[in-house]
PDB file of N, CA and C in Angstrom:
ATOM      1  N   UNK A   1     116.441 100.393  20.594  1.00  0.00           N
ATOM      2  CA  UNK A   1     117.723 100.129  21.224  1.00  0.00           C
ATOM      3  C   UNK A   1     118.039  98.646  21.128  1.00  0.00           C
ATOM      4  N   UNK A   2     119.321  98.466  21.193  1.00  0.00           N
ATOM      5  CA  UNK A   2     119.642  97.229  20.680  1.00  0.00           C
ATOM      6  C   UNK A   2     119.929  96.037  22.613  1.00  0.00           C
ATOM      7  N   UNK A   3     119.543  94.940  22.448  1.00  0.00           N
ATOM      8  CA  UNK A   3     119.635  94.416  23.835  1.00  0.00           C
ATOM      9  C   UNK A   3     121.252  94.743  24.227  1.00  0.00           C
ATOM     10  N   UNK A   4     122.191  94.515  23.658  1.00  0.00           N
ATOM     11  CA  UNK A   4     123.521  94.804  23.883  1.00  0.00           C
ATOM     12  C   UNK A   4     123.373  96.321  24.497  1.00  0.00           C
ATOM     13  N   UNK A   5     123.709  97.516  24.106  1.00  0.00           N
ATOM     14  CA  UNK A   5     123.300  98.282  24.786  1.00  0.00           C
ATOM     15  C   UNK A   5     122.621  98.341  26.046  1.00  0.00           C
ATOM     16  N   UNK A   6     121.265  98.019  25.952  1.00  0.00           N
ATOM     17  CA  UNK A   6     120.795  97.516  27.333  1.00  0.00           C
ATOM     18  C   UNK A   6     121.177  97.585  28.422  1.00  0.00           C
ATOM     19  N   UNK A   7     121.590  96.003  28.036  1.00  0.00           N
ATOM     20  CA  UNK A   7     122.589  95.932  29.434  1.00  0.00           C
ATOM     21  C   UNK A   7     123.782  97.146  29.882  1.00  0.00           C
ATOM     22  N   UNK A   8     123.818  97.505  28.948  1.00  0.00           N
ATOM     23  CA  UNK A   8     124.754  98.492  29.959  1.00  0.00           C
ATOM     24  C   UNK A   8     124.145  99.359  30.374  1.00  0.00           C
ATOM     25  N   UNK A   9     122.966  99.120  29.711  1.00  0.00           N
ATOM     26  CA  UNK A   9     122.016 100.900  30.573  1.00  0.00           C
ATOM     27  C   UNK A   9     120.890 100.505  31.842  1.00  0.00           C
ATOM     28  N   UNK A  10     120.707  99.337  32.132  1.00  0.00           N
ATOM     29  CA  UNK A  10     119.846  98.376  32.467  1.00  0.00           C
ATOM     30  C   UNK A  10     120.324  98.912  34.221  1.00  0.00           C
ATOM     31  N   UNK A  11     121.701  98.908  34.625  1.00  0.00           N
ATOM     32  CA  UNK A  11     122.072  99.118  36.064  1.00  0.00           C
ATOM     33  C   UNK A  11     121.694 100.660  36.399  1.00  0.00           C
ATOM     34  N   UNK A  12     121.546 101.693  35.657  1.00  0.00           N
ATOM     35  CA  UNK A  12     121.286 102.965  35.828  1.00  0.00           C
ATOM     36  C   UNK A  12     119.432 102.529  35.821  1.00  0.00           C
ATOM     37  N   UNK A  13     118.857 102.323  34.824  1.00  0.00           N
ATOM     38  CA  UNK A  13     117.294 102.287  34.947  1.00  0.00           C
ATOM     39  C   UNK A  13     117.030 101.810  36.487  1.00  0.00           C
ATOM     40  N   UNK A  14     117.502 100.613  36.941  1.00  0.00           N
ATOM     41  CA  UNK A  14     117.356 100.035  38.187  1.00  0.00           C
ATOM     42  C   UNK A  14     117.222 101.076  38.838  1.00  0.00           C
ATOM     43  N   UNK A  15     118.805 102.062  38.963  1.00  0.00           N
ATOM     44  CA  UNK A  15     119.090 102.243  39.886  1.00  0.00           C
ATOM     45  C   UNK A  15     118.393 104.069  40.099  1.00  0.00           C
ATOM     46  N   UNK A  16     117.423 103.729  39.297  1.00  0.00           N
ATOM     47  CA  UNK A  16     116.434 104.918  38.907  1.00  0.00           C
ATOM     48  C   UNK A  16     117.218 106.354  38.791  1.00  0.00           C
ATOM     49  N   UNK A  17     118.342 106.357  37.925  1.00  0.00           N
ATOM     50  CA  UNK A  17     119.564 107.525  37.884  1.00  0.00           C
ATOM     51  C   UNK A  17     119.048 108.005  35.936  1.00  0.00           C
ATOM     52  N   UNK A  18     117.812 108.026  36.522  1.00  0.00           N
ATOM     53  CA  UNK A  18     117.287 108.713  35.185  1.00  0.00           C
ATOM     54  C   UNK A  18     118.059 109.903  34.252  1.00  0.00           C
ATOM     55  N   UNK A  19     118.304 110.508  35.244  1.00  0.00           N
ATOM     56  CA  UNK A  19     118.670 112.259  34.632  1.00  0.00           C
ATOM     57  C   UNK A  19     120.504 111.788  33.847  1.00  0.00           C
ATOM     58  N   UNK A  20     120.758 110.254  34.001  1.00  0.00           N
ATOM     59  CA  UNK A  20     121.964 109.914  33.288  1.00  0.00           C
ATOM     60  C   UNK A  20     121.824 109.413  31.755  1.00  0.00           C
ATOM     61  N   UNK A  21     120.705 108.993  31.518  1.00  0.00           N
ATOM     62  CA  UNK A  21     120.628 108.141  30.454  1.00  0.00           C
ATOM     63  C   UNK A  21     119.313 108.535  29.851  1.00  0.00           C
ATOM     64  N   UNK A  22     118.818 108.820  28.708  1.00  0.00           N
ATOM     65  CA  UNK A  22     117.714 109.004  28.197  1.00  0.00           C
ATOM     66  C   UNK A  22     116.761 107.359  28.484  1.00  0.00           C
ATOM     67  N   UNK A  23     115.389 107.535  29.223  1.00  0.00           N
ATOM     68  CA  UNK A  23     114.523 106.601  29.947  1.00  0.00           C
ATOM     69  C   UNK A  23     113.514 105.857  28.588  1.00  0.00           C
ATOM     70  N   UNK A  24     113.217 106.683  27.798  1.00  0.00           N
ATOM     71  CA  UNK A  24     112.270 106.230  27.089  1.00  0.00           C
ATOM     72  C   UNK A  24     112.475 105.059  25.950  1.00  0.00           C
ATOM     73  N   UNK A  25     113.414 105.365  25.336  1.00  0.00           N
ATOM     74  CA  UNK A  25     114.023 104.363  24.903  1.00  0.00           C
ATOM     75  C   UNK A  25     114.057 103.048  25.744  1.00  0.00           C
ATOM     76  N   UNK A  26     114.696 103.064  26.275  1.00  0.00           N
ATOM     77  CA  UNK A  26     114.947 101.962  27.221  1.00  0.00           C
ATOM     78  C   UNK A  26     113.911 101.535  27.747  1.00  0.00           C
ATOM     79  N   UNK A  27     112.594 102.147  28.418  1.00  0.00           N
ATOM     80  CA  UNK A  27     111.882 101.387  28.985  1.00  0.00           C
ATOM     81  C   UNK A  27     111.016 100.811  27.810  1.00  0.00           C
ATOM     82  N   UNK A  28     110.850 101.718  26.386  1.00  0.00           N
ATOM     83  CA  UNK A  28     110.233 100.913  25.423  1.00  0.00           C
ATOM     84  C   UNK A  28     110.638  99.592  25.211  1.00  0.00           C
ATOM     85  N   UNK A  29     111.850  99.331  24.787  1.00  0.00           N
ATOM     86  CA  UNK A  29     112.773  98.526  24.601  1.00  0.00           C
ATOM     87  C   UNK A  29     112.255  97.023  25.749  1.00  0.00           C
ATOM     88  N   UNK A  30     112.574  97.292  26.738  1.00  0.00           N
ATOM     89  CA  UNK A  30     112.051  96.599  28.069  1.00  0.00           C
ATOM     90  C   UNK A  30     110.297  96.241  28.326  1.00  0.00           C
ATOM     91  N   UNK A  31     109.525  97.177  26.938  1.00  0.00           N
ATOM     92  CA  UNK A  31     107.985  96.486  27.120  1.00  0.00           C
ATOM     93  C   UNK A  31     108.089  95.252  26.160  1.00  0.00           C
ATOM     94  N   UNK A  32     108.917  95.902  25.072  1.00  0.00           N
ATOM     95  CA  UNK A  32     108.840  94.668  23.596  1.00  0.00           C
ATOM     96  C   UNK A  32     110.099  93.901  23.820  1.00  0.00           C
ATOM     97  N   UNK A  33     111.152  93.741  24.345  1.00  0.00           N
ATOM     98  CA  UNK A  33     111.870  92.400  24.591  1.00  0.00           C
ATOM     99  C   UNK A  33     112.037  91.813  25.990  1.00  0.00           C
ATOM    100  N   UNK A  34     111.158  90.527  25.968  1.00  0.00           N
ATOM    101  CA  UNK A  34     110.721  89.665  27.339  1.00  0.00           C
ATOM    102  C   UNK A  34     112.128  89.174  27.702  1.00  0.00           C
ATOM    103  N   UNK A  35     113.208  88.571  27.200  1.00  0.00           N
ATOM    104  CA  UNK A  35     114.375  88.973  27.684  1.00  0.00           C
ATOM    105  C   UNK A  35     115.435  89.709  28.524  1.00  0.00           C
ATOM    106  N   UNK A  36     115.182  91.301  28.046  1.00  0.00           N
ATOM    107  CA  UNK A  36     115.954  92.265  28.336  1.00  0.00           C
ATOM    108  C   UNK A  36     115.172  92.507  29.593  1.00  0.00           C
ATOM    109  N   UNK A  37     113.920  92.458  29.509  1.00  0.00           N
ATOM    110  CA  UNK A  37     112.844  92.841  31.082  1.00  0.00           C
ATOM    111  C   UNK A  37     112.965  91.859  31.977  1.00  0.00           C
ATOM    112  N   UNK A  38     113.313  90.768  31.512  1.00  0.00           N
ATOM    113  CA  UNK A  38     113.692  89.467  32.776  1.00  0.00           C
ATOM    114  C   UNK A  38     114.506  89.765  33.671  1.00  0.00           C
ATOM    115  N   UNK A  39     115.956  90.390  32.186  1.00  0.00           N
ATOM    116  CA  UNK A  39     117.009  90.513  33.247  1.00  0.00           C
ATOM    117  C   UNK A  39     117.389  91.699  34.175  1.00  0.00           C
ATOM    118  N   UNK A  40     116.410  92.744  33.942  1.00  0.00           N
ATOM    119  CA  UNK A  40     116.102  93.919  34.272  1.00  0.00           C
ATOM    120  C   UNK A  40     115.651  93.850  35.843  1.00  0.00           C
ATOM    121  N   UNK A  41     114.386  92.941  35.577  1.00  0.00           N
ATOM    122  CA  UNK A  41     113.529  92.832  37.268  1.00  0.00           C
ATOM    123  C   UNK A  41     114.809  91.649  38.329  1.00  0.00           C
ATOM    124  N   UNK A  42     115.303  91.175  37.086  1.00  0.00           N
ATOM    125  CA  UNK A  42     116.279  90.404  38.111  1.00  0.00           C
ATOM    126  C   UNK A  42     117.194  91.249  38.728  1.00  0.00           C
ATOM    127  N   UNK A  43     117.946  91.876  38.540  1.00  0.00           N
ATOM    128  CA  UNK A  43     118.730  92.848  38.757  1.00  0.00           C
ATOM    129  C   UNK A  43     118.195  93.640  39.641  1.00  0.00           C
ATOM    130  N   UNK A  44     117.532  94.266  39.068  1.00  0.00           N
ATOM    131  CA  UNK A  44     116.518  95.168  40.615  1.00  0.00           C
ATOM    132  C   UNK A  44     116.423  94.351  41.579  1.00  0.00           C
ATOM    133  N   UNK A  45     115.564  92.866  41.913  1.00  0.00           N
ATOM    134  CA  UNK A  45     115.318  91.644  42.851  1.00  0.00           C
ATOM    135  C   UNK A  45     116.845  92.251  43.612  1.00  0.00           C
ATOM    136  N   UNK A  46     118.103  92.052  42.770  1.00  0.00           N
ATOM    137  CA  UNK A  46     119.060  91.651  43.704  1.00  0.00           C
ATOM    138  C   UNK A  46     119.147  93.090  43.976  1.00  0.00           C
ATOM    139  N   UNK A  47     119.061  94.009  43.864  1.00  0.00           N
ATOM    140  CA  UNK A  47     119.509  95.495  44.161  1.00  0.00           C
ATOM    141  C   UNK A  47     119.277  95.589  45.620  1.00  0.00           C
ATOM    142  N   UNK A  48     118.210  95.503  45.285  1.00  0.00           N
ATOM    143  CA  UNK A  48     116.483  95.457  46.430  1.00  0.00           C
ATOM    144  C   UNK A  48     117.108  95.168  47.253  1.00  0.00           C
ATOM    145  N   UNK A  49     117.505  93.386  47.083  1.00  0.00           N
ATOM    146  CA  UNK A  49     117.780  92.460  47.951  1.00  0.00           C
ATOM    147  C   UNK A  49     119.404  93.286  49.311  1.00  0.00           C
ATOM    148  N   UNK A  50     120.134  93.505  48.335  1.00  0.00           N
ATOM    149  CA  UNK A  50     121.580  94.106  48.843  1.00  0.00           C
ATOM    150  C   UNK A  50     120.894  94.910  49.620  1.00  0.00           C
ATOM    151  N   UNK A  51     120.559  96.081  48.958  1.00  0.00           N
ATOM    152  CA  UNK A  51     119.847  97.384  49.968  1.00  0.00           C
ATOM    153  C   UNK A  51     119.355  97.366  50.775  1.00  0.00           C
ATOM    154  N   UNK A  52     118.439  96.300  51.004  1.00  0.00           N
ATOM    155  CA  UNK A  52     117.904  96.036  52.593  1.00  0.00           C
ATOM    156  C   UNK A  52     118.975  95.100  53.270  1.00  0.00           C
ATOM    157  N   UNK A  53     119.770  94.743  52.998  1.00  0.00           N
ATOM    158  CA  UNK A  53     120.929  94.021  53.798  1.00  0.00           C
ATOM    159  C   UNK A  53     122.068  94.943  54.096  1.00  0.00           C
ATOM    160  N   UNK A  54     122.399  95.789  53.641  1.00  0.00           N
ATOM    161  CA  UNK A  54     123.630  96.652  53.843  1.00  0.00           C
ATOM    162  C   UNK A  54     123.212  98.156  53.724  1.00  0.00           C
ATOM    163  N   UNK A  55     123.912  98.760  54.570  1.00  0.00           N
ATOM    164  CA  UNK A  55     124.071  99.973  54.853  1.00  0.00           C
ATOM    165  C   UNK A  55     124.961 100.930  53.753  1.00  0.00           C
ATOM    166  N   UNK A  56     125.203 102.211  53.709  1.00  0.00           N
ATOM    167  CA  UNK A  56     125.712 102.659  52.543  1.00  0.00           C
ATOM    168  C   UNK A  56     126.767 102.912  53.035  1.00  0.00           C
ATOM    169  N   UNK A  57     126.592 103.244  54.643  1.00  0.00           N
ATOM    170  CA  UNK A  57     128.357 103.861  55.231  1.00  0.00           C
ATOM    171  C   UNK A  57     129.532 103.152  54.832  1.00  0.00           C
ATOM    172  N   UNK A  58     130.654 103.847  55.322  1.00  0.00           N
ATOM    173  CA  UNK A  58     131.643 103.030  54.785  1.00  0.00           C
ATOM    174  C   UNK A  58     132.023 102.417  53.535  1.00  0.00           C
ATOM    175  N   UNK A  59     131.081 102.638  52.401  1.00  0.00           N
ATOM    176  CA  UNK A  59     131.389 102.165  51.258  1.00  0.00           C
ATOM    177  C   UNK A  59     132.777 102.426  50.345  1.00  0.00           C
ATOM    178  N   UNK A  60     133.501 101.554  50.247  1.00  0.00           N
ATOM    179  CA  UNK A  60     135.001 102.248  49.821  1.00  0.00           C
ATOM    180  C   UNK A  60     134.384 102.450  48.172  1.00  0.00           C
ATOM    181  N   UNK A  61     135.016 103.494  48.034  1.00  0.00           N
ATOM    182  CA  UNK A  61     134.929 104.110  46.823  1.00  0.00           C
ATOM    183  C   UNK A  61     135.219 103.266  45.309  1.00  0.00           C
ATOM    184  N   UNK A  62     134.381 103.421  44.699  1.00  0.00           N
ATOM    185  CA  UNK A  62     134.346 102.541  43.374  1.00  0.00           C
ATOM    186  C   UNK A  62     133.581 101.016  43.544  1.00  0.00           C
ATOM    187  N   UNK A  63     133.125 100.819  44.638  1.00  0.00           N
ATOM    188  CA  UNK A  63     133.163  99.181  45.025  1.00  0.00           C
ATOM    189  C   UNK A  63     131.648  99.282  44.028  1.00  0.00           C
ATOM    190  N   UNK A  64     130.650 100.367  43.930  1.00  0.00           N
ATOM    191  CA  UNK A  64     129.637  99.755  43.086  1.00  0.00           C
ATOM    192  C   UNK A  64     129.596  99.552  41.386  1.00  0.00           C
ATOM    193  N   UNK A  65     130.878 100.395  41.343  1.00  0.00           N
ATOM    194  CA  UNK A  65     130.949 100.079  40.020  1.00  0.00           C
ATOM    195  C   UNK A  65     131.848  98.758  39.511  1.00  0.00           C
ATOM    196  N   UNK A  66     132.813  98.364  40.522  1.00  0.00           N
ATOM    197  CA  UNK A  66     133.353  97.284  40.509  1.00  0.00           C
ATOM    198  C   UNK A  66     131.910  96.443  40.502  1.00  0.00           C
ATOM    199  N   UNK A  67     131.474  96.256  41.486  1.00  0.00           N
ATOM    200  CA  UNK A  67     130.543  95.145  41.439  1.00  0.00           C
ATOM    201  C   UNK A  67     129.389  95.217  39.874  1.00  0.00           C
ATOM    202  N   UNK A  68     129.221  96.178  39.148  1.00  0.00           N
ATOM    203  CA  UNK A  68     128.477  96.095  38.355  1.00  0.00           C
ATOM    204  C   UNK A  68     129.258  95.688  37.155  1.00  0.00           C
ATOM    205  N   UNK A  69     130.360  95.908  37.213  1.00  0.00           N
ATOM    206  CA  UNK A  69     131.327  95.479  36.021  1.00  0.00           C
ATOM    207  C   UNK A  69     132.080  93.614  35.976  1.00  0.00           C
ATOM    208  N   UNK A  70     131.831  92.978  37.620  1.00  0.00           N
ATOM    209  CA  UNK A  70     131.969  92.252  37.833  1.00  0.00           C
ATOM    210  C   UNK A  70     130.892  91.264  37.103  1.00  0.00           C
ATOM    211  N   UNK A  71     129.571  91.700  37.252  1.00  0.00           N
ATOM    212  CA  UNK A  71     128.161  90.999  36.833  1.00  0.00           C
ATOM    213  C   UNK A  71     128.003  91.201  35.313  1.00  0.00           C
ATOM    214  N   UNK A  72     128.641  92.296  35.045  1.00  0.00           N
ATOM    215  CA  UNK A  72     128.711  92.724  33.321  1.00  0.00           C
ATOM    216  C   UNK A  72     129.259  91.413  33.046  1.00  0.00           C
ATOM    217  N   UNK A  73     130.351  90.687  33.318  1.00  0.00           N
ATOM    218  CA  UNK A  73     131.341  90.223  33.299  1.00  0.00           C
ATOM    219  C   UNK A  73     131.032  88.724  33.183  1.00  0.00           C
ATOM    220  N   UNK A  74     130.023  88.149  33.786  1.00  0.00           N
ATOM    221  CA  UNK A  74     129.312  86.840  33.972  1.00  0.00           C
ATOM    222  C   UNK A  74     128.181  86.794  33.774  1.00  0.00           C
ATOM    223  N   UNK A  75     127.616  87.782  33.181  1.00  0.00           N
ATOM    224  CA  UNK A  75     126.284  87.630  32.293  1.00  0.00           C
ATOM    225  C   UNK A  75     126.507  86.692  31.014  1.00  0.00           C
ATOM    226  N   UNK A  76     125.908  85.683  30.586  1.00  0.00           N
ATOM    227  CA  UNK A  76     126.110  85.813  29.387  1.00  0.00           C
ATOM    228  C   UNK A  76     125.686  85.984  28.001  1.00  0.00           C
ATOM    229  N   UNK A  77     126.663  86.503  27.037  1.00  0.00           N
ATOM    230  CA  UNK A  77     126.811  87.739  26.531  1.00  0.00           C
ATOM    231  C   UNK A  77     125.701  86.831  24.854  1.00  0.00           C
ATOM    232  N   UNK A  78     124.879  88.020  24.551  1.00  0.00           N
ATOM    233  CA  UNK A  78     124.100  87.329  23.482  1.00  0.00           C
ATOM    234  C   UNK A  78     124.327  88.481  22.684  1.00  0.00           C
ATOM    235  N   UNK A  79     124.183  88.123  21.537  1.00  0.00           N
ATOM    236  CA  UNK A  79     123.863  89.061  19.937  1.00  0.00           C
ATOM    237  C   UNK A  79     122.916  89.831  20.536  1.00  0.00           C
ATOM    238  N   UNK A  80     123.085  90.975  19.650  1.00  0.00           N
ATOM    239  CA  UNK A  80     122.294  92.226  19.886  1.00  0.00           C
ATOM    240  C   UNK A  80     121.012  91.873  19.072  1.00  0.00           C
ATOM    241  N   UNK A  81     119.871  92.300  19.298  1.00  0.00           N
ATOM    242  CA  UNK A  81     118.554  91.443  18.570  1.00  0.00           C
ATOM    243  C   UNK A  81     117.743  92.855  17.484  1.00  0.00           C
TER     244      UNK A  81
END
């Protein structure tokens, strides 16, 4: 898998929503590029981090995909390797 890709599959691995995305690939991918696994555990760190700070109630609808498209958004963006 190419790191471009990745990242877009990188918020589902986190978010351990396996049964969306084929896993194996991706976690191969994530043993052999020290890169793509950086930004992987980082991402989780902050997941983590949110989840024990906030509650799920009340969540207005779409706000997590906004927020993941927001971070898509200010990553920055490298050649596929």
């Amino acid at each position: 898998m190419a790191c471009r890709r990745i990242r877009r599959l990188v918020f589902l691995w986190v978010d351990r929503e396996a049964g969306r995305m084929p896993r194996a690939p991706l976690e191969r991918h994530l043993e052999e590029c020290l890169d793509c696994r950086r930004r992987a555990e980082e991402l989780e760190r902050l997941i983590l981090f949110v989840r024990a700070r906030c509650r799920r109630e009340n969540v207005p609808d779409g706000l997590a995909e906004r927020i993941r498209r927001h971070i898509e958004s200010v990553l920055p963006r490298e050649e596929s390797q």
